[in-house]
C-alpha atoms as a PDB file:
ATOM      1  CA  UNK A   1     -85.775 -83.294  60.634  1.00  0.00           C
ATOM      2  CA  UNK A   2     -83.438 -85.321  58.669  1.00  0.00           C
ATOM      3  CA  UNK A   3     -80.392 -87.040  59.678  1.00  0.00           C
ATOM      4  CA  UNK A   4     -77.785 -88.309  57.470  1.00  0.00           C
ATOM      5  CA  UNK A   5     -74.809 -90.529  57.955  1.00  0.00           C
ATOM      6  CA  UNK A   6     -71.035 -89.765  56.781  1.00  0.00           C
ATOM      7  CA  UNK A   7     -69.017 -92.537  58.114  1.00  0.00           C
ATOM      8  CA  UNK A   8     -67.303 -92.847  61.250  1.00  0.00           C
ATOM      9  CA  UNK A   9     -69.013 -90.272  63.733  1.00  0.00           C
ATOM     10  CA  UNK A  10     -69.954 -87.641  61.705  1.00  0.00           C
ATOM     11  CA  UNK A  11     -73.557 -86.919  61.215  1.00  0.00           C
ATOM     12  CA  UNK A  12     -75.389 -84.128  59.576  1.00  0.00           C
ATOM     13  CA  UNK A  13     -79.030 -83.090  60.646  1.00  0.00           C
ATOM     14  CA  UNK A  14     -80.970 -80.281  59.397  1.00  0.00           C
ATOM     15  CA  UNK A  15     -84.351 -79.050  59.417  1.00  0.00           C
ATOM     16  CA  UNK A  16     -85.245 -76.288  57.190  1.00  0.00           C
ATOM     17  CA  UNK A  17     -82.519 -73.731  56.827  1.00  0.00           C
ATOM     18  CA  UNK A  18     -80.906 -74.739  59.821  1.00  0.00           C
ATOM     19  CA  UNK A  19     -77.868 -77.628  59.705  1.00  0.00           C
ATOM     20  CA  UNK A  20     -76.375 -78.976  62.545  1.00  0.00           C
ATOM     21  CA  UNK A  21     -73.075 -81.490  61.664  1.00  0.00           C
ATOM     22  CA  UNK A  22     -71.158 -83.450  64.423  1.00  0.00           C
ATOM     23  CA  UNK A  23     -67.503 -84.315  64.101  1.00  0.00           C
ATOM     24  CA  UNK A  24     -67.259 -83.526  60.097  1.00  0.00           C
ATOM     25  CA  UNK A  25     -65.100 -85.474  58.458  1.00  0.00           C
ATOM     26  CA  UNK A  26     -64.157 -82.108  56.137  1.00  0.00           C
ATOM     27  CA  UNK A  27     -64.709 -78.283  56.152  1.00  0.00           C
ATOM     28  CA  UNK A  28     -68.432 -78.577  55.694  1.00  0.00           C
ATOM     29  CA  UNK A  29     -71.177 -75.710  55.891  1.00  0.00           C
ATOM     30  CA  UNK A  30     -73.160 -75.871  58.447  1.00  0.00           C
ATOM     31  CA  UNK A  31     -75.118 -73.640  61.322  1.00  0.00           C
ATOM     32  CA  UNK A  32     -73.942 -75.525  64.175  1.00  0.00           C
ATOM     33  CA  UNK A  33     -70.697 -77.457  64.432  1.00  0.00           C
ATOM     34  CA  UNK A  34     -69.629 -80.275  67.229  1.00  0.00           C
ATOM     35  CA  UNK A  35     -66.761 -82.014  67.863  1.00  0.00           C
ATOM     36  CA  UNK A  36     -66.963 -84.602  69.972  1.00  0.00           C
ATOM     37  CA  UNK A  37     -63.510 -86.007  70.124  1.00  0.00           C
ATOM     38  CA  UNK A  38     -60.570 -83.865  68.380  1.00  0.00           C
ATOM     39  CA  UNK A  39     -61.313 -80.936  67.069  1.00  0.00           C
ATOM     40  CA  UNK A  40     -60.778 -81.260  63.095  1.00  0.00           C
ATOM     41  CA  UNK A  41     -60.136 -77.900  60.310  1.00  0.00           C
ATOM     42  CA  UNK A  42     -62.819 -75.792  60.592  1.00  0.00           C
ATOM     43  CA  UNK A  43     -63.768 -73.020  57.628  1.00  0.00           C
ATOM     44  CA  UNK A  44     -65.459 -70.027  58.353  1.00  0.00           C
ATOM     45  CA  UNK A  45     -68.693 -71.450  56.665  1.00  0.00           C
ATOM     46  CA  UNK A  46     -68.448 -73.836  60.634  1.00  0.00           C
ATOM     47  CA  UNK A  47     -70.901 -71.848  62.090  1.00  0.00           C
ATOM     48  CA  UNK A  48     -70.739 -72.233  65.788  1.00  0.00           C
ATOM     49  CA  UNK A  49     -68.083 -74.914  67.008  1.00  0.00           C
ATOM     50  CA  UNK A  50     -68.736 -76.423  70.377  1.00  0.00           C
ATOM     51  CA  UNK A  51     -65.536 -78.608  70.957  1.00  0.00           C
ATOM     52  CA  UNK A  52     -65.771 -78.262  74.994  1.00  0.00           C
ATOM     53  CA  UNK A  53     -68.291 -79.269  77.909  1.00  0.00           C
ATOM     54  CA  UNK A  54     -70.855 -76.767  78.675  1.00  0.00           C
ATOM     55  CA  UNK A  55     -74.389 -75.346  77.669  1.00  0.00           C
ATOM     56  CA  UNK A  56     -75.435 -73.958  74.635  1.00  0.00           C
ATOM     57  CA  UNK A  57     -78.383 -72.065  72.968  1.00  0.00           C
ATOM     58  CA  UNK A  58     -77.705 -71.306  69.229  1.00  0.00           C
ATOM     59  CA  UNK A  59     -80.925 -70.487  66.815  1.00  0.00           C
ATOM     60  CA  UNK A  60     -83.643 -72.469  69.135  1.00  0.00           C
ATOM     61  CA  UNK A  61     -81.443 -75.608  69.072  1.00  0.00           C
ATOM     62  CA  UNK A  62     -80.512 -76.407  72.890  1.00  0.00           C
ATOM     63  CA  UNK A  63     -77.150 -78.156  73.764  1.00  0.00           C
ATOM     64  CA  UNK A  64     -75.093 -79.656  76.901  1.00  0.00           C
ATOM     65  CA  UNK A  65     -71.907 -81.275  76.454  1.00  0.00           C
ATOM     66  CA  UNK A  66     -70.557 -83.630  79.456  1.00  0.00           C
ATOM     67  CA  UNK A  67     -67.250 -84.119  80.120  1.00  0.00           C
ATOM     68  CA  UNK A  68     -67.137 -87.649  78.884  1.00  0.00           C
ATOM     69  CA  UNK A  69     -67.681 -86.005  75.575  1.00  0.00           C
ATOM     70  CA  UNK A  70     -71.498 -86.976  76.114  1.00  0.00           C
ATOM     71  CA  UNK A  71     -74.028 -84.445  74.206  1.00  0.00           C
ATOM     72  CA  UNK A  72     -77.399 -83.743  74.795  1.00  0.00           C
ATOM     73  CA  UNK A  73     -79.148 -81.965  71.899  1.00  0.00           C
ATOM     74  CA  UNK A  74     -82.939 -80.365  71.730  1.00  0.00           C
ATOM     75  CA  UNK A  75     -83.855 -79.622  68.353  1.00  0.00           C
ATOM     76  CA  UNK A  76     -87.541 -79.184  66.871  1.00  0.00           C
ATOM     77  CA  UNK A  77     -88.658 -80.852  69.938  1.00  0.00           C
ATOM     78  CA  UNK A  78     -86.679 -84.117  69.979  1.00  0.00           C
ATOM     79  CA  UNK A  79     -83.757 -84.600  72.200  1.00  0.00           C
ATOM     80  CA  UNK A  80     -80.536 -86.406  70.804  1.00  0.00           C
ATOM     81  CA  UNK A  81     -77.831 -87.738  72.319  1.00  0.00           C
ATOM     82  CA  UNK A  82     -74.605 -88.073  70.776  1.00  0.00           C
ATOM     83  CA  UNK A  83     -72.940 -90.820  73.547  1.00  0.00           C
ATOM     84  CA  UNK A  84     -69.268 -90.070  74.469  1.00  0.00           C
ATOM     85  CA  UNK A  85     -66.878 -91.934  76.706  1.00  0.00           C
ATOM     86  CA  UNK A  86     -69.561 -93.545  79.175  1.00  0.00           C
ATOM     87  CA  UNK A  87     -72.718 -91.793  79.328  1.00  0.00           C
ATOM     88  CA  UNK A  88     -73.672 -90.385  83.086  1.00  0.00           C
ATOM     89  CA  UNK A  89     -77.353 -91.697  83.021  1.00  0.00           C
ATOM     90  CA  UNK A  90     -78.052 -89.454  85.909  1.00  0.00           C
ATOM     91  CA  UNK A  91     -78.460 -86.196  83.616  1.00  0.00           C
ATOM     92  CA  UNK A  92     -79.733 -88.605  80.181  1.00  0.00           C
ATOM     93  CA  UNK A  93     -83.599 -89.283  79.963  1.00  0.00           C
ATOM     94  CA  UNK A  94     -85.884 -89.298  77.731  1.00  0.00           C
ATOM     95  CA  UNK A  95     -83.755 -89.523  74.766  1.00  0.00           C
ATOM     96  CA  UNK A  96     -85.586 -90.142  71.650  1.00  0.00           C
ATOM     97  CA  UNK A  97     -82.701 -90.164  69.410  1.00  0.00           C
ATOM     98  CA  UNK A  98     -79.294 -91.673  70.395  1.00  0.00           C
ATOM     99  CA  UNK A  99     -76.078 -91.827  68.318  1.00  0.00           C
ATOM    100  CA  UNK A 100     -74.110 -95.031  70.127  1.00  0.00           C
ATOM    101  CA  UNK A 101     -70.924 -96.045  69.074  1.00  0.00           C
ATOM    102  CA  UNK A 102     -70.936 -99.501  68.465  1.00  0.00           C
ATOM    103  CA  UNK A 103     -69.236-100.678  71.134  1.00  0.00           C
ATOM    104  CA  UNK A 104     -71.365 -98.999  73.575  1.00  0.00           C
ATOM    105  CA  UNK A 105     -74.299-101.238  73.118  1.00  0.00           C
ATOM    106  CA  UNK A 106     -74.922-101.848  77.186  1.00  0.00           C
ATOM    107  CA  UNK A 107     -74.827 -97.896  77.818  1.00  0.00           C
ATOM    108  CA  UNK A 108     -77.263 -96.754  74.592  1.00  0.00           C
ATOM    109  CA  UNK A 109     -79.639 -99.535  75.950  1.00  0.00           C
ATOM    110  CA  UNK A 110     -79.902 -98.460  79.917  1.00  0.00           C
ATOM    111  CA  UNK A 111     -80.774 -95.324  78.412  1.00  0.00           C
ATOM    112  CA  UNK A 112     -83.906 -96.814  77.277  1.00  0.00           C
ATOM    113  CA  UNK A 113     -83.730 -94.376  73.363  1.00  0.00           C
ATOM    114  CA  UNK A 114     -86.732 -94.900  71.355  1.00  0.00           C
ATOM    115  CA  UNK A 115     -84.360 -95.212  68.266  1.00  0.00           C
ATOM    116  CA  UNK A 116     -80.378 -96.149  68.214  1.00  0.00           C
ATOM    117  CA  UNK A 117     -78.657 -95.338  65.568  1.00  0.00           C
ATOM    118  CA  UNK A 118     -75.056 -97.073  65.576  1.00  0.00           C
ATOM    119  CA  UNK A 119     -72.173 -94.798  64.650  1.00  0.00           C
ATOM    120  CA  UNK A 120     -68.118 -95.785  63.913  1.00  0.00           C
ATOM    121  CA  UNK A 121     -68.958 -99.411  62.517  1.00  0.00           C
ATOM    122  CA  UNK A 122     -67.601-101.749  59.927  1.00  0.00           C
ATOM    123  CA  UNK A 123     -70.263-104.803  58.541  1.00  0.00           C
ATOM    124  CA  UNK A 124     -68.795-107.006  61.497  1.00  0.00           C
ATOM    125  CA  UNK A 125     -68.748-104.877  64.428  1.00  0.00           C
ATOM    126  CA  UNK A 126     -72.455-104.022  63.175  1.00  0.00           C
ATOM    127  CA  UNK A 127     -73.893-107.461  62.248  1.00  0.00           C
ATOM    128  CA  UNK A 128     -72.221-108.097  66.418  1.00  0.00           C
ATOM    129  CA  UNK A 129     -74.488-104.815  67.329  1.00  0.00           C
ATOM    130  CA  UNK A 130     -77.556-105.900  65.853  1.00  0.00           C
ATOM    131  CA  UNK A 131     -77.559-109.352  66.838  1.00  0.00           C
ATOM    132  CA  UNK A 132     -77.111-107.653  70.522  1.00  0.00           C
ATOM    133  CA  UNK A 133     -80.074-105.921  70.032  1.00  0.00           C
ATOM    134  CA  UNK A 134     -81.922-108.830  69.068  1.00  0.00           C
ATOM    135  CA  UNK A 135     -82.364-107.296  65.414  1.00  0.00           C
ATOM    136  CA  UNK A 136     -82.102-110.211  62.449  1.00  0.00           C
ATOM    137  CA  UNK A 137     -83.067-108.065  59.605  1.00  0.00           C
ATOM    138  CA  UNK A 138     -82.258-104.291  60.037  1.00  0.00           C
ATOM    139  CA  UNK A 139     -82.156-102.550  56.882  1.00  0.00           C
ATOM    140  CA  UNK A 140     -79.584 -99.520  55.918  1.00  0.00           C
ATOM    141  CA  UNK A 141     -81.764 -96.715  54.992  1.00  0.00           C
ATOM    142  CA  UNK A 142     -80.282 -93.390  52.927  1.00  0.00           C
ATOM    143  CA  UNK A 143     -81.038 -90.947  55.644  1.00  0.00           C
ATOM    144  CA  UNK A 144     -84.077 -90.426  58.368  1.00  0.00           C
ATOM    145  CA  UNK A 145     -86.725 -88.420  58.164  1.00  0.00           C
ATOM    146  CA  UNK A 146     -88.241 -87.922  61.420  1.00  0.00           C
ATOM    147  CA  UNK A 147     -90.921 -85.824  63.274  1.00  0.00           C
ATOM    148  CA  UNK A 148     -91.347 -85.829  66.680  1.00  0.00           C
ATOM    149  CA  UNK A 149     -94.893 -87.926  66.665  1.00  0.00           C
ATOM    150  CA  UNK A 150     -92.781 -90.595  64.828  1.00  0.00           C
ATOM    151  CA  UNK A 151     -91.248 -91.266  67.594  1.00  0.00           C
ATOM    152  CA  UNK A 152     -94.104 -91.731  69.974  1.00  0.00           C
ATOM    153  CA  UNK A 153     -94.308 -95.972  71.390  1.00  0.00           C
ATOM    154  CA  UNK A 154     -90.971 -96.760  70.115  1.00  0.00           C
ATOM    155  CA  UNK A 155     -88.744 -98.428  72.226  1.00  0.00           C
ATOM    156  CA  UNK A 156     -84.896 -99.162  71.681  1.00  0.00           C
ATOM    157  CA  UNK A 157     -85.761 -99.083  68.028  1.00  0.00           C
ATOM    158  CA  UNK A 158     -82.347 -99.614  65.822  1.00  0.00           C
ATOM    159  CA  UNK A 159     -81.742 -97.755  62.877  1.00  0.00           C
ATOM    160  CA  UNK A 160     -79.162 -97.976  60.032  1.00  0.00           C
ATOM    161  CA  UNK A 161     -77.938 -95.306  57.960  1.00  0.00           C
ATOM    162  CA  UNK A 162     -75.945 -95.903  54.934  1.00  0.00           C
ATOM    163  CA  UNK A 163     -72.684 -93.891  54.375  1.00  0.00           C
ATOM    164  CA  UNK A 164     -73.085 -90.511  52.115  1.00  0.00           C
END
């Protein structure tokens, strides 16, 4: 699986053939599409939109969106989380993946994530995150490529991704 960072909220992850982009910041091309806040211009090369609450299965990938614009994503295995408005920790565990907005460090962290990755973040609001998290050094990498036994004994883990 790889997941890339394009600024603000918008990530793209894709494994293989299959791409899955949330809140794209332009028409992009992709299998699956999510919008977790307003729903943007989408292009008939979208795919599936989910812009609403609800379950989903679309080509093996599993997803539940929460009201709080909260969604829960199964894919190859690992389960991310893209965290709305305030995450209802009754229906999150075992998150191995979390996409926090950066002012939702106290939330991403109750949900014990083996890796956060911050989202919607200038250089201050981020060097306030990582201090937070007790991180001195993190370093921005291009994009992550992850497997599911990566993950295994991580704990609250913070990732940075550099903007495409």
């Amino acid at each position: 699986m790889i997941i890339s960072y394009q600024g603000g909220q918008s990530l793209k992850i894709s494994q293989g053939d299959l791409a899955l982009v949330i809140n794209p910041k332009a028409k992009t091309a992709a299998d699956i599409t999510i919008f977790t806040g307003k729903k943007s211009e989408t292009s008939d090369k979208s795919g599936f939109v989910i812009d609403n609450p609800g379950e989903y299965e679309i080509k093996d990938v599993f997803i539940k969106g929460f009201p709080d614009r909260t969604f829960l994503i199964t894919f190859e295995g690992i389960k991310l989380c893209f965290l709305g408005a305030k995450a209802s920790q009754d229906e999150l565990e075992d998150i191995d993946i979390l996409f926090t907005p950066i002012d939702m460090y106290k939330s991403a962290v109750a949900l014990e994530p083996a890796v956060m990755i911050p989202v919607a973040y200038d250089k201050n609001t981020l060097a306030q995150f990582l201090k937070e998290a007790g991180e001195t050094k993190a370093e921005s990498i291009d994009k992550l490529v992850v497997k599911k036994k990566d993950l295994e004994g991580k704990e609250g883990e913070v990732i940075v991704l550099k903007e495409e």
